[in-house]
Protein backbone atom coordinates (compact mmCIF):
# COMPACT_ATOMS: atom_id res chain seq x y z
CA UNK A 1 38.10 -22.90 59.38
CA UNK A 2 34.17 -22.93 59.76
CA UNK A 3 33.49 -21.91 56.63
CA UNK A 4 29.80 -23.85 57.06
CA UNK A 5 28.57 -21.68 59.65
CA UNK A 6 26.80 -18.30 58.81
CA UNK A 7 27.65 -16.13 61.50
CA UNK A 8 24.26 -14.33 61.25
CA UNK A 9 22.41 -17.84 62.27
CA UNK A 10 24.43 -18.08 65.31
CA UNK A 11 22.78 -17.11 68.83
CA UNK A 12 26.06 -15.97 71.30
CA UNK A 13 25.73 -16.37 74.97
CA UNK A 14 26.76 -16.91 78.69
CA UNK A 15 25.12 -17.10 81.55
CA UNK A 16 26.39 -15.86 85.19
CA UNK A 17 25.17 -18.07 88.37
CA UNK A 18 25.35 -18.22 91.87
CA UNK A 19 24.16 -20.50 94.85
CA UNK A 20 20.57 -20.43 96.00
CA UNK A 21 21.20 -18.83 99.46
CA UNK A 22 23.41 -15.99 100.25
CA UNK A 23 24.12 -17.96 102.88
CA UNK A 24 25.30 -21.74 104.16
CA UNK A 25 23.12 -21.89 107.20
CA UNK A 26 20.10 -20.18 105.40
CA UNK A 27 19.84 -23.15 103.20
CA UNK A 28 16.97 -25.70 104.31
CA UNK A 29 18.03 -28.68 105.91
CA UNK A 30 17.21 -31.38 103.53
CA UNK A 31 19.11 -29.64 100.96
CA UNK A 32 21.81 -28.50 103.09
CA UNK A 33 22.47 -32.09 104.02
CA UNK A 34 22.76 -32.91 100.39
CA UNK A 35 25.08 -29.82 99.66
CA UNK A 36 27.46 -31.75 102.81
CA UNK A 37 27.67 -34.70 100.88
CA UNK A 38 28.53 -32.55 97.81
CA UNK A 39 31.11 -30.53 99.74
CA UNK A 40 32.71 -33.80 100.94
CA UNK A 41 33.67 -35.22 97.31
CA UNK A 42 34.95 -31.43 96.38
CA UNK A 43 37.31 -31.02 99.68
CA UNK A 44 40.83 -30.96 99.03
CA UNK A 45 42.21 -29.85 102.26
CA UNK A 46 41.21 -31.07 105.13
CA UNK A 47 40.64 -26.92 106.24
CA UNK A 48 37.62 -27.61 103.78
CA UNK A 49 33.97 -27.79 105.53
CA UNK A 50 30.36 -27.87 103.55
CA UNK A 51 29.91 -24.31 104.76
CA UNK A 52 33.43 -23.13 103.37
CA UNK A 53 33.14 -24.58 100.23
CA UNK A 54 29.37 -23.48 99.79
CA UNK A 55 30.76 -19.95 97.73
CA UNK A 56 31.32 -22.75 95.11
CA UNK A 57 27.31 -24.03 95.29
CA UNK A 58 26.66 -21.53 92.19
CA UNK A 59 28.49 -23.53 89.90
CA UNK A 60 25.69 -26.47 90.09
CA UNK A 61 22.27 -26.44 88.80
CA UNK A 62 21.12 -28.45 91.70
CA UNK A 63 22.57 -25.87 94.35
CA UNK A 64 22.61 -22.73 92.68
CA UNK A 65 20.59 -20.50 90.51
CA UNK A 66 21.45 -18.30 86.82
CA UNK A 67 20.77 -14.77 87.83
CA UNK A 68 21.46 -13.49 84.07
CA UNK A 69 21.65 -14.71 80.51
CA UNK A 70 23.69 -12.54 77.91
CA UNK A 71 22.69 -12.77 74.37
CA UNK A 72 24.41 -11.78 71.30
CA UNK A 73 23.34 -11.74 67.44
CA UNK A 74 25.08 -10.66 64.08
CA UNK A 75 23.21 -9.19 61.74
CA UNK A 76 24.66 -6.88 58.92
CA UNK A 77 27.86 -6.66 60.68
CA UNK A 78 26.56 -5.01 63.65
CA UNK A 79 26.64 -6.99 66.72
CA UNK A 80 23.48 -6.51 69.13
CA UNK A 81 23.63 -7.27 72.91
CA UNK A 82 20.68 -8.20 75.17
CA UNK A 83 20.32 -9.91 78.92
CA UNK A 84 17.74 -11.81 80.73
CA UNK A 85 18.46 -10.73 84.30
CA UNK A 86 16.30 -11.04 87.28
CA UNK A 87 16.24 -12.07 91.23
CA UNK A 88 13.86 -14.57 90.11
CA UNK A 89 15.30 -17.43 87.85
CA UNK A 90 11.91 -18.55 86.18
CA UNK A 91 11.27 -14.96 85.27
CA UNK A 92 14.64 -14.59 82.88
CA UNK A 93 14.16 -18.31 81.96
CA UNK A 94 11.07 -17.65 80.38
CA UNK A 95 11.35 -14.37 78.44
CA UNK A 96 15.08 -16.07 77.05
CA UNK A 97 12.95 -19.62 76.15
CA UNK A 98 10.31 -17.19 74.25
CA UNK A 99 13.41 -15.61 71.96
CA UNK A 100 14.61 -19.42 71.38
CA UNK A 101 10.54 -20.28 70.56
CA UNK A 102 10.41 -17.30 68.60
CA UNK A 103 13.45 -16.50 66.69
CA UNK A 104 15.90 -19.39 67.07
CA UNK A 105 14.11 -22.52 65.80
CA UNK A 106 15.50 -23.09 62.49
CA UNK A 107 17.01 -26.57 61.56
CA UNK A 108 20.10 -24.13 60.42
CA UNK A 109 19.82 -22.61 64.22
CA UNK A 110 22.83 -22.48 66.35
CA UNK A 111 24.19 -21.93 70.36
CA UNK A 112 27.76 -20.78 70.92
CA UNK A 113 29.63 -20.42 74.01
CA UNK A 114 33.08 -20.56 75.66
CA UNK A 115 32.82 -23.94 77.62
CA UNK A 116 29.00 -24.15 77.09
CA UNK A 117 28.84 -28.13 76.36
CA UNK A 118 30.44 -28.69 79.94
CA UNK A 119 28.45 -25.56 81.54
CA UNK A 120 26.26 -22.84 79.94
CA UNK A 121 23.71 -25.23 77.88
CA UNK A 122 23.14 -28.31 80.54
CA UNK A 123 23.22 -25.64 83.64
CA UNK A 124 20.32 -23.82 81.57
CA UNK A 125 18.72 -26.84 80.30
CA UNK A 126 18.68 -28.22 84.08
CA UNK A 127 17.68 -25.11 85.73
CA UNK A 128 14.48 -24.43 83.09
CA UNK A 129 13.07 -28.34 83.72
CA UNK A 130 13.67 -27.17 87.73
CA UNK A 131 11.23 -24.19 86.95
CA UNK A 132 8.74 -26.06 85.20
CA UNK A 133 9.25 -24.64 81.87
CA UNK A 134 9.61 -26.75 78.77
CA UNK A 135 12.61 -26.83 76.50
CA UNK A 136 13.12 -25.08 73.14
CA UNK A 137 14.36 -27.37 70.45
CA UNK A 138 17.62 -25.61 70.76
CA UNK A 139 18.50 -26.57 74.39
CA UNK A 140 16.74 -30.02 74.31
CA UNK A 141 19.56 -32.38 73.21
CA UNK A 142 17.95 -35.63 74.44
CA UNK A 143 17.96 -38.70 71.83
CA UNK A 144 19.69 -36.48 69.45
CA UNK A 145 22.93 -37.75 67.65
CA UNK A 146 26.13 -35.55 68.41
CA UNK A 147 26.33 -34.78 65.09
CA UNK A 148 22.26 -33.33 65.47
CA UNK A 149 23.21 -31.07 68.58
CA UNK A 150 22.83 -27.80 67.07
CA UNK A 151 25.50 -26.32 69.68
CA UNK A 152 28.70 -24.47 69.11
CA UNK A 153 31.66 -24.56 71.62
CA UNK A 154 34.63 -22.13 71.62
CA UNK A 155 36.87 -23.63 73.81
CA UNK A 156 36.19 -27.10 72.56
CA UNK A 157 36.77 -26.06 68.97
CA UNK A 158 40.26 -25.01 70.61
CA UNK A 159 41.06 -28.17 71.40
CA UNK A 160 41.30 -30.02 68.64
CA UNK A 161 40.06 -33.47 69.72
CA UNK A 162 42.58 -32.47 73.03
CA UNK A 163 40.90 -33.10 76.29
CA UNK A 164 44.40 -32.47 78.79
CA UNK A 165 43.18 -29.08 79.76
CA UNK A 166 40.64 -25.92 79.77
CA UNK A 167 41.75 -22.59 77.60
CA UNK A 168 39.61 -19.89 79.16
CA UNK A 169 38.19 -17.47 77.25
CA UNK A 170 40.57 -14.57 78.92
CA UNK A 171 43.71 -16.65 77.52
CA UNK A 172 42.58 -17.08 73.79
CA UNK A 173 41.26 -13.14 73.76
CA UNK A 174 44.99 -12.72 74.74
CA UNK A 175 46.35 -14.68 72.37
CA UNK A 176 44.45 -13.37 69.47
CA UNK A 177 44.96 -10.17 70.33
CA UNK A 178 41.21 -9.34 70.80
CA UNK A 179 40.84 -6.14 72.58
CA UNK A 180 38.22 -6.34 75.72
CA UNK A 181 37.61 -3.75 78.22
CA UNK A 182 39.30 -3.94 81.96
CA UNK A 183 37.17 -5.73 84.15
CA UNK A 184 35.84 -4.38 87.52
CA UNK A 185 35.02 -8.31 88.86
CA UNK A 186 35.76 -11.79 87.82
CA UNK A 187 34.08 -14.95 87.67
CA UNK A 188 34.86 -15.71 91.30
CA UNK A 189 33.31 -12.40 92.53
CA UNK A 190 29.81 -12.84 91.07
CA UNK A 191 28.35 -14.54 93.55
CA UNK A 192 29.97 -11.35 96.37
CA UNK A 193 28.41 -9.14 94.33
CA UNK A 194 24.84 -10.81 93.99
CA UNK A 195 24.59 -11.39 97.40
CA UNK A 196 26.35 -8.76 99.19
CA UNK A 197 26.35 -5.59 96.94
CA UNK A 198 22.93 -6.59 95.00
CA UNK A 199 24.51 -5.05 92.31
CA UNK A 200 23.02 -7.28 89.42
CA UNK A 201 23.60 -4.32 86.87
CA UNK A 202 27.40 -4.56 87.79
CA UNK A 203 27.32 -8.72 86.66
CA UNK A 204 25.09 -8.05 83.64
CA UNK A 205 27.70 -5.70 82.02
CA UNK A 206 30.73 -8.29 83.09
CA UNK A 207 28.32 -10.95 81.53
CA UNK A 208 27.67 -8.92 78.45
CA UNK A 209 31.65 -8.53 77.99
CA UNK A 210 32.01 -12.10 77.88
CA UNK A 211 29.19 -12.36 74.96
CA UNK A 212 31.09 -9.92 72.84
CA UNK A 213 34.82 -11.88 73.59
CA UNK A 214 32.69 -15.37 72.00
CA UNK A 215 31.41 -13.30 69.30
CA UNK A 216 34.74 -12.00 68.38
CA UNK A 217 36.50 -15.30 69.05
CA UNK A 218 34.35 -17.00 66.66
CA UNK A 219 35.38 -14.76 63.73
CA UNK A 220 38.89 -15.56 64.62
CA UNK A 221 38.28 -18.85 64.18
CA UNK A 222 36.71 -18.17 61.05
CA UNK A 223 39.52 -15.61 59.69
CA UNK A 224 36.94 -12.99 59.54
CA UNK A 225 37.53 -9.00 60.56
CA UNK A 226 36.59 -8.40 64.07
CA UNK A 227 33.74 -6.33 64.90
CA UNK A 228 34.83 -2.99 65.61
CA UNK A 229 33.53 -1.17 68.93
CA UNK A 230 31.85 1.34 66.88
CA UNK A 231 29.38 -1.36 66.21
CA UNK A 232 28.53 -3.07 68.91
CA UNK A 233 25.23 -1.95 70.46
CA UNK A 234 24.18 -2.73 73.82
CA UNK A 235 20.82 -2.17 75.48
């Protein structure tokens, strides 16, 4: 399976995000009104108010904010980690645009994440034309053919032309018997930790985990060996 993509012209990532305010009444007015008429399509309970659901702001470019990009490349059988990660969004949005400009612009050039045709690439593309800062050829899918989107999706490769339900990436690890490292937080607890803790380093290693499950996924997918601890280096 795969057998067309080289693994070393691959660029791994995900991206962790959280809403704009630490807070539901510290958002400004205009926007919180639009965040109300968010919260009022997402309610499922009638318990549910704009202000209770606003923990869930993060996961939409328009209300929340990526506070770190993970990166991962293959190169000789090693697998190399970095992370964009910042308080301020156009700061990590640049310097991970520059590696795209500057190593990743190749007509053979590829993307991969778990879910990142439904999150991680639009959420970034979104959020970098929010900041003012133009799109690499990588992220900038407009008037391009499906077949032309230079983009590689874990969980949608899972599927099989299935769309009934989402695999996360903790469920196929499992499955494949990929080893990963016990968790301290979870998805849910990112945006806690931001704002509360400010304990970005804390995200940016739970972010970098999730890099090196895609990586190894990928070569599961592939039948290739997995990429023993041993050589995984990280900042």
């Amino acid at each position: 399976m795969l057998d067309h993509i080289n693994i070393e012209k691959v660029l791994f990532l995900d991206i962790e995000t959280v809403p704009q305010y630490p807070d539901y009444k510290m958002v400004p007015e205009e926007l919180r009104a639009l965040w109300n008429r968010k919260a009022q399509k997402l309610s499922s309970d009638p318990a549910d108010t704009a202000e209770t659901l606003y923990g869930r702001a993060g996961i939409y470019a328009e209300f929340g904010k990526i506070i770190c990009i993970s990166v991962g490349v293959v190169r000789n059988g090693q697998l190399r980690i970095k992370s964009f990660a910042s308080d301020n969004e156009g700061e990590l949005l640049s310097g991970f645009s520059a590696l795209l400009n500057n190593s990743f612009s190749a007509p053979d050039d590829l993307l991969c994440a778990h879910n990142g045709k439904e999150f991680d690439f639009p959420y970034i593309a979104r959020r970098m034309l929010i900041n003012g800062i133009a799109l690499p050829s990588l992220i900038d899918t407009a008037g391009r053919k499906p077949w032309e989107v230079q983009h590689i999706d874990t969980m949608e490769l899972w599927k099989f032309g299935d769309y009934k339900s989402y695999t996360s990436l903790a469920l196929l690890t499992a499955i494949f018997n990929i080893p990963t490292p016990k968790d301290d937080i979870d998805g849910s607890m990112v945006a806690e930790v931001y704002w509360n803790e400010k304990n970005l380093p804390r995200i940016v290693e739970y972010c970098q985990k999730d890099v090196v499950a895609v990586v190894q996924l990928l070569l599961r997918y592939k039948g290739l060996p997995l990429i023993p601890q041993s050589d995984i280096v990280f900042p």
